[in-house]
C-alpha atoms as a PDB file:
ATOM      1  CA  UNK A   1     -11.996   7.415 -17.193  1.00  0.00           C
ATOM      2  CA  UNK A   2     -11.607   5.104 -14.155  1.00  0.00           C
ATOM      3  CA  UNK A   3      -8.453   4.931 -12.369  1.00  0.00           C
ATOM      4  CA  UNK A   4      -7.492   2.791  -8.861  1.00  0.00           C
ATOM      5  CA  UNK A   5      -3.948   3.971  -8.020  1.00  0.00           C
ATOM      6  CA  UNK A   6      -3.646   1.432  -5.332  1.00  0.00           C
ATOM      7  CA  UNK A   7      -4.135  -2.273  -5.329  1.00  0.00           C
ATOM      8  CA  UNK A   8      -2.217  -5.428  -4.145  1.00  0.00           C
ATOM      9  CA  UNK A   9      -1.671  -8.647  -5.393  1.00  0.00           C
ATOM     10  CA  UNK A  10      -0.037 -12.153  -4.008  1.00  0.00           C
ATOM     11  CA  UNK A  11       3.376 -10.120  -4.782  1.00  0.00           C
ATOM     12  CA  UNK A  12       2.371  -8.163  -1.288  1.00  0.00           C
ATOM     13  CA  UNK A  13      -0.640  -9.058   0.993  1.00  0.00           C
ATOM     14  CA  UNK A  14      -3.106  -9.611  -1.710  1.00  0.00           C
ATOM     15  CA  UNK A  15      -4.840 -12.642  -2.547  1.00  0.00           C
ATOM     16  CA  UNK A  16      -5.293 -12.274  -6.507  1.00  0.00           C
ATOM     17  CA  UNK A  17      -1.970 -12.781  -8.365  1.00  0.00           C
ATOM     18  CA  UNK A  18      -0.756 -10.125 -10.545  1.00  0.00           C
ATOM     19  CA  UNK A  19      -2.326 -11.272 -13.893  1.00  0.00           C
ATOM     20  CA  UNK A  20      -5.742 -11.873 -12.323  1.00  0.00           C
ATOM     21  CA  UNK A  21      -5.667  -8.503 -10.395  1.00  0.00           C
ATOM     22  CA  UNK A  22      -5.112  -6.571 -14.094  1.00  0.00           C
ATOM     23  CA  UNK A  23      -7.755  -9.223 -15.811  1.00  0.00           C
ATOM     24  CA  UNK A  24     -10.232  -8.294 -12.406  1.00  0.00           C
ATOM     25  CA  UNK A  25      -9.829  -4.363 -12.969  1.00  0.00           C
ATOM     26  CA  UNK A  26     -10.825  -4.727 -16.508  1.00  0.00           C
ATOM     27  CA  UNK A  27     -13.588  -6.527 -15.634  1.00  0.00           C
ATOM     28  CA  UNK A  28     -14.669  -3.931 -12.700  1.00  0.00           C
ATOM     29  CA  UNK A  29     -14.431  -1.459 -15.969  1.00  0.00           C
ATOM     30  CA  UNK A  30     -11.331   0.808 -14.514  1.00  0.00           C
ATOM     31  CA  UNK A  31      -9.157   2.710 -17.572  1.00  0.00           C
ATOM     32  CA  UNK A  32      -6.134   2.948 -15.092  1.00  0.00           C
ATOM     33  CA  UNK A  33      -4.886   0.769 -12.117  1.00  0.00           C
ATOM     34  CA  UNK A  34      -1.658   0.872 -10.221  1.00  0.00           C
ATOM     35  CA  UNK A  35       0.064  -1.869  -8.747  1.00  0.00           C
ATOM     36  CA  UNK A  36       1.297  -0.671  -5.035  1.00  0.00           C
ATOM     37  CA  UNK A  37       2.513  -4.026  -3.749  1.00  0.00           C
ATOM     38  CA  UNK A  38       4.187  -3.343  -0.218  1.00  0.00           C
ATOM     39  CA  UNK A  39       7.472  -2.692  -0.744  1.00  0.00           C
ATOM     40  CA  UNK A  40       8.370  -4.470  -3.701  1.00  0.00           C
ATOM     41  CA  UNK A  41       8.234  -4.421  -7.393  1.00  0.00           C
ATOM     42  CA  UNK A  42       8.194  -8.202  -8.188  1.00  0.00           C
ATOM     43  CA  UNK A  43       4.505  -8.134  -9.241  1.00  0.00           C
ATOM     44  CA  UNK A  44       5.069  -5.548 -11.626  1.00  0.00           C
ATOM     45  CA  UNK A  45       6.393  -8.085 -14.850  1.00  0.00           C
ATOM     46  CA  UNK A  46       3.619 -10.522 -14.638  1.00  0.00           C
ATOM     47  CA  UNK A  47       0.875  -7.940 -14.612  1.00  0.00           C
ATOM     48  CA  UNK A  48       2.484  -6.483 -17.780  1.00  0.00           C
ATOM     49  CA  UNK A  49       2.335  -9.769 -19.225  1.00  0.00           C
ATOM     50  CA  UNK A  50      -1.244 -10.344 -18.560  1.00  0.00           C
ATOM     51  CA  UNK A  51      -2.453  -7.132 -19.235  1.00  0.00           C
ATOM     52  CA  UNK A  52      -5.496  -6.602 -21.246  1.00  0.00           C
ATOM     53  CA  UNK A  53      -6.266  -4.137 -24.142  1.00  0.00           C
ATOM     54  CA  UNK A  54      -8.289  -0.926 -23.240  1.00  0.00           C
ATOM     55  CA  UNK A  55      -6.781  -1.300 -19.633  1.00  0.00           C
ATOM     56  CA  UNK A  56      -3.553   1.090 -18.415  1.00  0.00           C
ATOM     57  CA  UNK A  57      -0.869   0.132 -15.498  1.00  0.00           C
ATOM     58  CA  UNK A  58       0.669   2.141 -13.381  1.00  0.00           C
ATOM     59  CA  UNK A  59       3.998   0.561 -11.900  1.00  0.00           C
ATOM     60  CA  UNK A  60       4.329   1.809  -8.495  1.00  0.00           C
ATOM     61  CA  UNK A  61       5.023   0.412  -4.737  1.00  0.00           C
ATOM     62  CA  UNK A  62       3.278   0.597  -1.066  1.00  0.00           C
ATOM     63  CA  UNK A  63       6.925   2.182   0.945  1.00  0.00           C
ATOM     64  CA  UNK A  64       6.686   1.283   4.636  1.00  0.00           C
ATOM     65  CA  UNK A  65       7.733   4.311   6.861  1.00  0.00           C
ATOM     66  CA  UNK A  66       7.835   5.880  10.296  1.00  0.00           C
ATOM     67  CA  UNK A  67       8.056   9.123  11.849  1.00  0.00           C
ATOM     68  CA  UNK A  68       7.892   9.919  15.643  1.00  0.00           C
ATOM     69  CA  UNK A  69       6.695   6.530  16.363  1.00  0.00           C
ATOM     70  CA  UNK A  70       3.773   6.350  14.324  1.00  0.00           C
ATOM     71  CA  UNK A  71       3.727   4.265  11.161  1.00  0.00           C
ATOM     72  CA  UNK A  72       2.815   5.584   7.842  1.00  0.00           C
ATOM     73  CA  UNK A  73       2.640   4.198   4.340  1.00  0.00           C
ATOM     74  CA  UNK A  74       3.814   5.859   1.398  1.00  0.00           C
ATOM     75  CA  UNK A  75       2.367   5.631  -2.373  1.00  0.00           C
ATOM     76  CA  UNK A  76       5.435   5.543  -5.209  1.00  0.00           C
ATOM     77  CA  UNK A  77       4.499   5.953  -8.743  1.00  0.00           C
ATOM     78  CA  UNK A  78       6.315   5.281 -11.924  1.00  0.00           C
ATOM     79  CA  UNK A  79      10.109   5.650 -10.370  1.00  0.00           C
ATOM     80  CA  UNK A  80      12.749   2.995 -11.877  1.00  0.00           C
ATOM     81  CA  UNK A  81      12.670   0.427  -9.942  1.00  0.00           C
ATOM     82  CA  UNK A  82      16.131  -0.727 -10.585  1.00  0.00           C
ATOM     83  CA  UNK A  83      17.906   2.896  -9.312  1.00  0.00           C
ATOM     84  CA  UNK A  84      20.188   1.545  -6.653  1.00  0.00           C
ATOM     85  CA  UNK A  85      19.471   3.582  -3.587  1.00  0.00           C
ATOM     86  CA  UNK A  86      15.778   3.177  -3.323  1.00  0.00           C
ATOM     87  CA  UNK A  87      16.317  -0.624  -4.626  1.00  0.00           C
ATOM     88  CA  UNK A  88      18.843  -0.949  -1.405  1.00  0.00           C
ATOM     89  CA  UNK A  89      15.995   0.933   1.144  1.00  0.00           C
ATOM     90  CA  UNK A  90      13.139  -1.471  -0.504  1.00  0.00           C
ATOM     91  CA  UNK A  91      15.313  -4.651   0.165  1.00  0.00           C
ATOM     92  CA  UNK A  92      16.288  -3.668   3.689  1.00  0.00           C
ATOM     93  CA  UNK A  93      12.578  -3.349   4.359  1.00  0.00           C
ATOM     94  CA  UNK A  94      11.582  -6.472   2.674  1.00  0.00           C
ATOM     95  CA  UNK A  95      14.455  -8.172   4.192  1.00  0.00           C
ATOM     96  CA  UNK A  96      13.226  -7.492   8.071  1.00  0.00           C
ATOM     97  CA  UNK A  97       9.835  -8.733   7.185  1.00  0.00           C
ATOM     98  CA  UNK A  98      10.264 -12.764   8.283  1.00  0.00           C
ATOM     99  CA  UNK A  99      12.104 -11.887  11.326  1.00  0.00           C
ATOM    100  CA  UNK A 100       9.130  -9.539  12.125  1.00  0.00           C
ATOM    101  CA  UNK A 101       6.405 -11.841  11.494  1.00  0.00           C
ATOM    102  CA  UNK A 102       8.435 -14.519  13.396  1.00  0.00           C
ATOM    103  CA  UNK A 103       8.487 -12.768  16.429  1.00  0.00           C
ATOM    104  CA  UNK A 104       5.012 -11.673  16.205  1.00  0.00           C
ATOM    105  CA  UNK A 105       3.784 -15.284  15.967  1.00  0.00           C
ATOM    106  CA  UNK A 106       5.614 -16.303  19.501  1.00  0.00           C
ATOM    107  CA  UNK A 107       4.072 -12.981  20.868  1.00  0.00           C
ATOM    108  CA  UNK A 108       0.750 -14.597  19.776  1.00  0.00           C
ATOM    109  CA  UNK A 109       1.664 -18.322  21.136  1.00  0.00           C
ATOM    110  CA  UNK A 110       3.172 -16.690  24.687  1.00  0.00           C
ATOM    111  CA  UNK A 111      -0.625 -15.228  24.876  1.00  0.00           C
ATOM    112  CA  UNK A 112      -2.113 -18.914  24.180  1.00  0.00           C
ATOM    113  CA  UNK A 113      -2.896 -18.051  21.061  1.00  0.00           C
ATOM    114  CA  UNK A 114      -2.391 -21.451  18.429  1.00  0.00           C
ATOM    115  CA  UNK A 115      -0.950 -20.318  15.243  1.00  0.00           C
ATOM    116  CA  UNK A 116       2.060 -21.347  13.733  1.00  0.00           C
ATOM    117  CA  UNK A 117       4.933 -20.360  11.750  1.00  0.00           C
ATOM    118  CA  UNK A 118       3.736 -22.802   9.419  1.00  0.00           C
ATOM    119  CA  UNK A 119       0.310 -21.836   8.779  1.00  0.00           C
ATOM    120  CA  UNK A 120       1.312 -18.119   8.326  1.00  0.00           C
ATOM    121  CA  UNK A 121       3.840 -19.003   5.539  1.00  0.00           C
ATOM    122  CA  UNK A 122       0.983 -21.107   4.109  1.00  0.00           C
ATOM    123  CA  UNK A 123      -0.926 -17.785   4.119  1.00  0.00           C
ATOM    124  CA  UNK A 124       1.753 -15.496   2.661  1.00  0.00           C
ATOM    125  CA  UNK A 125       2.936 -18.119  -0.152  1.00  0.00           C
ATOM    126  CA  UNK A 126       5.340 -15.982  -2.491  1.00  0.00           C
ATOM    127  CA  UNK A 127       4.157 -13.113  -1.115  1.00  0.00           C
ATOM    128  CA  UNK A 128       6.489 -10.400   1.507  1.00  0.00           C
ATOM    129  CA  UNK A 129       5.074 -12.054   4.267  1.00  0.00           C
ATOM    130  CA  UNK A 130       3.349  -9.396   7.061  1.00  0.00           C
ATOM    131  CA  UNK A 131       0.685  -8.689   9.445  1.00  0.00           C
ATOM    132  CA  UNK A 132      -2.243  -9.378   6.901  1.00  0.00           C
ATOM    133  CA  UNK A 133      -0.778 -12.803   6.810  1.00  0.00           C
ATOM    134  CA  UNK A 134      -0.835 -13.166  10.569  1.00  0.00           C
ATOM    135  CA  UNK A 135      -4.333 -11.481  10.671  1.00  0.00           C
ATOM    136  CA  UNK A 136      -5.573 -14.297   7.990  1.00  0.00           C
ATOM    137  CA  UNK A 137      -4.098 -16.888  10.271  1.00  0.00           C
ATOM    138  CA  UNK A 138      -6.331 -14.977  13.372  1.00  0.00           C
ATOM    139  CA  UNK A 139      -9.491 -15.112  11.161  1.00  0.00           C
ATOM    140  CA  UNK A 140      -8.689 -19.515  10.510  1.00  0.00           C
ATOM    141  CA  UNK A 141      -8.427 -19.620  13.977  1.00  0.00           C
ATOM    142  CA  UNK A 142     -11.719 -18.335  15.252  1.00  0.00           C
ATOM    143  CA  UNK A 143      -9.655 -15.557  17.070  1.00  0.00           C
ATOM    144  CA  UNK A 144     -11.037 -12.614  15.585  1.00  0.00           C
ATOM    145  CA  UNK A 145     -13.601 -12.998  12.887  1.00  0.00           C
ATOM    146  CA  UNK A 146     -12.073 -10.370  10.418  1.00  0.00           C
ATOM    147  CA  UNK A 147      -8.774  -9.559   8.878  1.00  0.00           C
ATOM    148  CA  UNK A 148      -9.560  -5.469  10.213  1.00  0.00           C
ATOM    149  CA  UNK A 149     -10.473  -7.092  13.703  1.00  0.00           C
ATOM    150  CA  UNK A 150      -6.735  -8.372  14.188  1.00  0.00           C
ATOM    151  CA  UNK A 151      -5.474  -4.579  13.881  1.00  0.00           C
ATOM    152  CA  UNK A 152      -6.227  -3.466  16.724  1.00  0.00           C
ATOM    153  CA  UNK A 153      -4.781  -2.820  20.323  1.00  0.00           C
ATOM    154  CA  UNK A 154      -6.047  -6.473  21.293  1.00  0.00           C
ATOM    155  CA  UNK A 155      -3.747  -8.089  18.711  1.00  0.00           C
ATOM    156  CA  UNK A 156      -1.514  -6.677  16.210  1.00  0.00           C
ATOM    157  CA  UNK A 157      -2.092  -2.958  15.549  1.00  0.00           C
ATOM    158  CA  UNK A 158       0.748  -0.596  16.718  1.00  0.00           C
ATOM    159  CA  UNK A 159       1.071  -1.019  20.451  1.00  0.00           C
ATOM    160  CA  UNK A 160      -0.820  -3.822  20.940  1.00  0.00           C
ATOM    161  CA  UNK A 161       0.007  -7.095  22.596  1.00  0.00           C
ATOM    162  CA  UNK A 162       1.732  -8.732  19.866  1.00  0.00           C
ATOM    163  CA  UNK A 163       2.746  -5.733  17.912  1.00  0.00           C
ATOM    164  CA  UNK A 164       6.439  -5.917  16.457  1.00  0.00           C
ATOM    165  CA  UNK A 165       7.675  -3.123  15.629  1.00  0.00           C
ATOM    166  CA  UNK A 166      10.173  -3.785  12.144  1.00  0.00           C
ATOM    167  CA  UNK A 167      12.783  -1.557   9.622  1.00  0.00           C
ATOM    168  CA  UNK A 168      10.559   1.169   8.249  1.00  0.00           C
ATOM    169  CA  UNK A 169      11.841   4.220   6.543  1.00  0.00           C
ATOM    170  CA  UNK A 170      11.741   7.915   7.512  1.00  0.00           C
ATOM    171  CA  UNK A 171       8.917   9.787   5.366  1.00  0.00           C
ATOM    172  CA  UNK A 172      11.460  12.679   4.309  1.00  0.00           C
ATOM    173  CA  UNK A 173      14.118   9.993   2.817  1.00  0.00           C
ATOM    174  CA  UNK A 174      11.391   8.261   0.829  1.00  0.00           C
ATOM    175  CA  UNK A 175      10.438  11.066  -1.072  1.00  0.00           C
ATOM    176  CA  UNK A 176      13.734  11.660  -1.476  1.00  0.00           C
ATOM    177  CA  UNK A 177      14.666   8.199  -2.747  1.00  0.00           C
ATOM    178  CA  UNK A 178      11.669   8.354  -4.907  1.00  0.00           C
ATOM    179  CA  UNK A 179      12.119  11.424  -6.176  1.00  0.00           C
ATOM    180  CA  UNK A 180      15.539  10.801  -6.881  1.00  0.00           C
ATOM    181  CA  UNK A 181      14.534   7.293  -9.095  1.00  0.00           C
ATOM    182  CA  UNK A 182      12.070   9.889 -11.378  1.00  0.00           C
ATOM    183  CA  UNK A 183       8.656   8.743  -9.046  1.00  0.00           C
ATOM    184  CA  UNK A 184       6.055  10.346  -7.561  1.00  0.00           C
ATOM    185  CA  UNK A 185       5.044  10.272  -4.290  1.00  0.00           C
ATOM    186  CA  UNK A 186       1.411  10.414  -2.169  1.00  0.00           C
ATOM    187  CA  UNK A 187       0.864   9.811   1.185  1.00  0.00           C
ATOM    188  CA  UNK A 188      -1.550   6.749   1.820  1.00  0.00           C
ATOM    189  CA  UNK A 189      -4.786   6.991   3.566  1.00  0.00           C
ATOM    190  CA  UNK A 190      -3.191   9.739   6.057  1.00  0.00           C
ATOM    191  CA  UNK A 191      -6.580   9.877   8.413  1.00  0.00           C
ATOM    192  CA  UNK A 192      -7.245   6.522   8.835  1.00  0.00           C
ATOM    193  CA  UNK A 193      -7.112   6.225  12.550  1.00  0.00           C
ATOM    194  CA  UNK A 194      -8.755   3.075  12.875  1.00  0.00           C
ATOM    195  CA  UNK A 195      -5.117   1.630  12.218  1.00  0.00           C
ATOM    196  CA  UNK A 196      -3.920   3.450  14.957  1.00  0.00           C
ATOM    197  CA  UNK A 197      -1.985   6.626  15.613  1.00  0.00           C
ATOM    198  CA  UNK A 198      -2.128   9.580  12.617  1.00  0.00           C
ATOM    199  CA  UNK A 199       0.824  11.874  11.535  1.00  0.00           C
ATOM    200  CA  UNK A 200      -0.229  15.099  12.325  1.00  0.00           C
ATOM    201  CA  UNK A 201      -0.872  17.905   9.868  1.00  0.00           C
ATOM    202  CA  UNK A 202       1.974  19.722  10.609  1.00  0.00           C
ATOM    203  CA  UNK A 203       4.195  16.964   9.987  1.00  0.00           C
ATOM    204  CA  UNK A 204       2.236  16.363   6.471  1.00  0.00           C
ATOM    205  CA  UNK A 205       3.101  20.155   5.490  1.00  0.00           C
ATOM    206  CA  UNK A 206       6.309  19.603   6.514  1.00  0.00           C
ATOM    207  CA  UNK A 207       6.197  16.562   4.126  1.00  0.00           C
ATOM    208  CA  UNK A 208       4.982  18.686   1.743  1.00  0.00           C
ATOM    209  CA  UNK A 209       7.981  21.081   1.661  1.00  0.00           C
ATOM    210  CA  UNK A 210      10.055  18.204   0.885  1.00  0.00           C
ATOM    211  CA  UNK A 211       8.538  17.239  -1.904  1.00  0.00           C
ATOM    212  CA  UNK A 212       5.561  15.002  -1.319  1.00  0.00           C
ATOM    213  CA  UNK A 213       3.437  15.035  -4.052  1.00  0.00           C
ATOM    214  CA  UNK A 214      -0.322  14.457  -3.207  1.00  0.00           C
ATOM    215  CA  UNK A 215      -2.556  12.539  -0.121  1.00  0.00           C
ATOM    216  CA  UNK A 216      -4.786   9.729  -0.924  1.00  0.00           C
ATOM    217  CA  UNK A 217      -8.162  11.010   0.776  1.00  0.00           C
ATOM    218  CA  UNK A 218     -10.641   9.389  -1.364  1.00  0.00           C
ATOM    219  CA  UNK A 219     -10.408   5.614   0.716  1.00  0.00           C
ATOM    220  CA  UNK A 220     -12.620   3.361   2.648  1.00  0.00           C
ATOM    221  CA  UNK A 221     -10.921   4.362   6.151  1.00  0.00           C
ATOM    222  CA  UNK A 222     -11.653   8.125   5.576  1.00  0.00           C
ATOM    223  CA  UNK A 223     -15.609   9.474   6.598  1.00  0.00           C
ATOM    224  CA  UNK A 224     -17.045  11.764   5.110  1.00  0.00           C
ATOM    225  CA  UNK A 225     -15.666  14.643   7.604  1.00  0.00           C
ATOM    226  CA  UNK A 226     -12.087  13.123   7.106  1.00  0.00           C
ATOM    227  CA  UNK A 227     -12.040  13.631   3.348  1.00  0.00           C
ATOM    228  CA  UNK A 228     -13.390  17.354   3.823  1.00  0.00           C
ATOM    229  CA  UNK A 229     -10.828  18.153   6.238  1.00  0.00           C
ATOM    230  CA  UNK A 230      -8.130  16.647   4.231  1.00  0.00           C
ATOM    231  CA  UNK A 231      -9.493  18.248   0.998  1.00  0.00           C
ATOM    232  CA  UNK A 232      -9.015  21.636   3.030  1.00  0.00           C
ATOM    233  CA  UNK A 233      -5.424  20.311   4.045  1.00  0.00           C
ATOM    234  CA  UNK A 234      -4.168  19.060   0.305  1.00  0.00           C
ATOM    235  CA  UNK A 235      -5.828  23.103  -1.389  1.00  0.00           C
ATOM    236  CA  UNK A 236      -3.662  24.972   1.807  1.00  0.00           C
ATOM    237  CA  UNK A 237      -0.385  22.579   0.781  1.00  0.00           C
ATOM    238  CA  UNK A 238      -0.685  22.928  -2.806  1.00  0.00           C
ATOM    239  CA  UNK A 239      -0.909  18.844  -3.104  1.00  0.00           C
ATOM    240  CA  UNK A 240      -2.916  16.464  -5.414  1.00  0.00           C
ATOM    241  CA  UNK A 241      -5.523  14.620  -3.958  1.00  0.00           C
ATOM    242  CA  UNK A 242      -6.323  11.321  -5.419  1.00  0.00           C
ATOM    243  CA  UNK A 243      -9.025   8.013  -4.333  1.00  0.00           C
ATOM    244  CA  UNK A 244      -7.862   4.331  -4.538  1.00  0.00           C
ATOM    245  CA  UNK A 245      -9.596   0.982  -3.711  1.00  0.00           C
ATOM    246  CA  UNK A 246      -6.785  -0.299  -1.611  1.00  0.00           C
ATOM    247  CA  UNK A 247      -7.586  -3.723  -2.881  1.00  0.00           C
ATOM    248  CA  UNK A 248      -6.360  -6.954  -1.052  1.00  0.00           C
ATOM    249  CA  UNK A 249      -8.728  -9.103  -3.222  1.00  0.00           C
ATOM    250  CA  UNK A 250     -10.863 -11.476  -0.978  1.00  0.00           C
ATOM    251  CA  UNK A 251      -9.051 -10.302   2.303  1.00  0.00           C
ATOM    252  CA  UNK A 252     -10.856  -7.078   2.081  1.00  0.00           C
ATOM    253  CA  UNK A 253     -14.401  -6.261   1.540  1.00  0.00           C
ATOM    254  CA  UNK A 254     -13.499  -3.452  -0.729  1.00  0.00           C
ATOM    255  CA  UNK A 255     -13.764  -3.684  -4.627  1.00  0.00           C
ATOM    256  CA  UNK A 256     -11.966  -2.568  -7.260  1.00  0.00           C
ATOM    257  CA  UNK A 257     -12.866   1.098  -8.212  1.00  0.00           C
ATOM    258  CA  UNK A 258     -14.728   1.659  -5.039  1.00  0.00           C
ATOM    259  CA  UNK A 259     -12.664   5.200  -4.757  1.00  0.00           C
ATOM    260  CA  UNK A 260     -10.748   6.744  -7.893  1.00  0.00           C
ATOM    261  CA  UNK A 261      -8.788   9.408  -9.078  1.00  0.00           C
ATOM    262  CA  UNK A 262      -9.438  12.182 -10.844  1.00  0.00           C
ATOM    263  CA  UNK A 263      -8.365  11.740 -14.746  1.00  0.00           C
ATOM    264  CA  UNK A 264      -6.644  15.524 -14.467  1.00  0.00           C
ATOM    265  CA  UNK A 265      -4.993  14.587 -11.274  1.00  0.00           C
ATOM    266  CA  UNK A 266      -3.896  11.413 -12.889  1.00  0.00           C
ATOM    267  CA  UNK A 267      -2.358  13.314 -15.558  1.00  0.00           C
ATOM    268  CA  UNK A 268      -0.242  15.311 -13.620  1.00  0.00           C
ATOM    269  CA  UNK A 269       0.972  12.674 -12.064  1.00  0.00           C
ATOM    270  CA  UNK A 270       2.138  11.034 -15.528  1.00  0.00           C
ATOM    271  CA  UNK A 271       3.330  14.545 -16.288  1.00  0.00           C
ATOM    272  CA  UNK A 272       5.307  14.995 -13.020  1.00  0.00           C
ATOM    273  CA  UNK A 273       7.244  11.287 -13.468  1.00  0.00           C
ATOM    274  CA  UNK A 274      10.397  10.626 -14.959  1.00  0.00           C
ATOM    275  CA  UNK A 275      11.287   7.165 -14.519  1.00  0.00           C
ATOM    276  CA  UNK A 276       8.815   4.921 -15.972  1.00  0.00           C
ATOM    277  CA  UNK A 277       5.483   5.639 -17.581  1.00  0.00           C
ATOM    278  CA  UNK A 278       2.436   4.203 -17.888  1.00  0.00           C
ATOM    279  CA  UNK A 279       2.060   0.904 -20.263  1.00  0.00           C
ATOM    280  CA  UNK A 280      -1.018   0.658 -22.264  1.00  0.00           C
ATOM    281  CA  UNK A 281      -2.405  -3.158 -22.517  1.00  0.00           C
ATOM    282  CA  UNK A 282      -2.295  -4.467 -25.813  1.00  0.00           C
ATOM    283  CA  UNK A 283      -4.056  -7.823 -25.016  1.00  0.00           C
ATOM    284  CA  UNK A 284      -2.007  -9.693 -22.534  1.00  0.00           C
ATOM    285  CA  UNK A 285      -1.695 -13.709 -22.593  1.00  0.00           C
END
């Protein structure tokens, strides 16, 4: 078996909608792929709909967190995505996304940078608009020449000149929420430090304690010396490990299936959740 557990589509930052990202990951030949769109679930019904036979999704969601200052994203699998409380936390992050992006884009014109609200709505379409929208914008410009180029310290990584800092929610609350909605939770790409500050390990055990479930190590932004530290991290915490494409269709380089999970990892995983499960495509339209 083949299994992503972490894509996005046009419901997020990703530039293949929902139907075409399912119809795409049959085609790369994956078994299993999740749909992790950031902080919202809205992809989730038109992927279903499209789905093709042979191929298995995996409802999940991308949760945007922080702890001590440093930003962190967190993987949610199979919860119910109507249970109230994490519904409410999911909203309240969505909901401070336009004001962020807003503010970023006068950052970027009080710089003499030429981009517009207009053109970054363009970008974003239905999508929750964000950064990777503002970083496409960069790359029409001739500012930077890729979308990883605008998340740095020059432009809009954490701390850099037009950073904006927006609602994100404490680690330990998500994996309550999630928990609490019948999901299962794994930290996202926890030692790539190309996007800026990491959580330390001693926070992640901490995490760990609480409930966290697994880390994604297998991922483009972790080297090879990354993934066996981290390997040596998840065996000491008694956590899963699993490997995901993070796909953003043509605004990454990355393809589908470039990193995947182990099928007896994804099965506890399955095993472990409680408020959805994983739909089998019989076809899709």
């Amino acid at each position: 078996m083949r299994i992503d557990l972490h894509t996005h589509s046009t419901a997020s930052d990703g530039t293949d909608t929902p139907a075409e990202l399912v119809r795409n990951a049959a085609a790369a030949g994956l078994d299993v792929v999740a749909l992790t769109d950031h902080d919202t679930t809205r992809g989730h019904r038109e992927a279903l709909a499209a789905l093709p036979a042979g191929l298995t999704l995996v409802t999940g969601a991308e949760l945007s967190c922080r702890i001590d200052g440093i930003s962190l994203h967190m993987l949610a699998y199979l919860f119910d995505p109507e249970e109230p409380a994490l519904l409410a936390e999911r909203e309240l992050v969505r909901d401070d996304r336009v004001p962020r992006a807003r503010a970023i884009v006068a950052r970027l014109q009080e710089i003499g940078v030429p981009v517009t609200w207009e053109q970054v709505a363009r970008i974003a379409g239905d999508g929750s608009v964000g950064r990777p929208h503002v970083a496409t914008a960069l790359v029409e410009l001739g500012v930077v020449s890729s979308v990883d180029e605008a998340f740095t310290a020059d432009w809009l990584g954490d701390g850099g000149r037009a950073h904006v800092a927006k609602h994100e929610t404490d680690p330990f609350e998500a994996i309550r929420l999630v928990k609490a909605a019948g999901g299962v939770t794994v930290f996202a790409h926890p030692g790539a430090s190309k996007r800026g500050r990491t959580v330390p390990e001693s926070a992640i055990a901490e995490m760990a304690a609480a409930g966290l479930d697994g880390i994604e190590i297998d991922h483009m932004d972790h080297d090879g010396q990354t993934r066996v530290r981290l390997r040596g991290l998840a065996a000491d915490l008694g956590l899963l490990v699993t490997g995901s494409s993070d796909y953003h269709g043509s605004r990454k380089t990355v393809s589908l299936g470039a990193c995947t999970t182990d099928p007896e990892v994804y099965g506890e995983i399955t095993r472990r959740a409680t408020g959805a499960f994983p739909v089998p495509g019989t076809g899709g339209v």
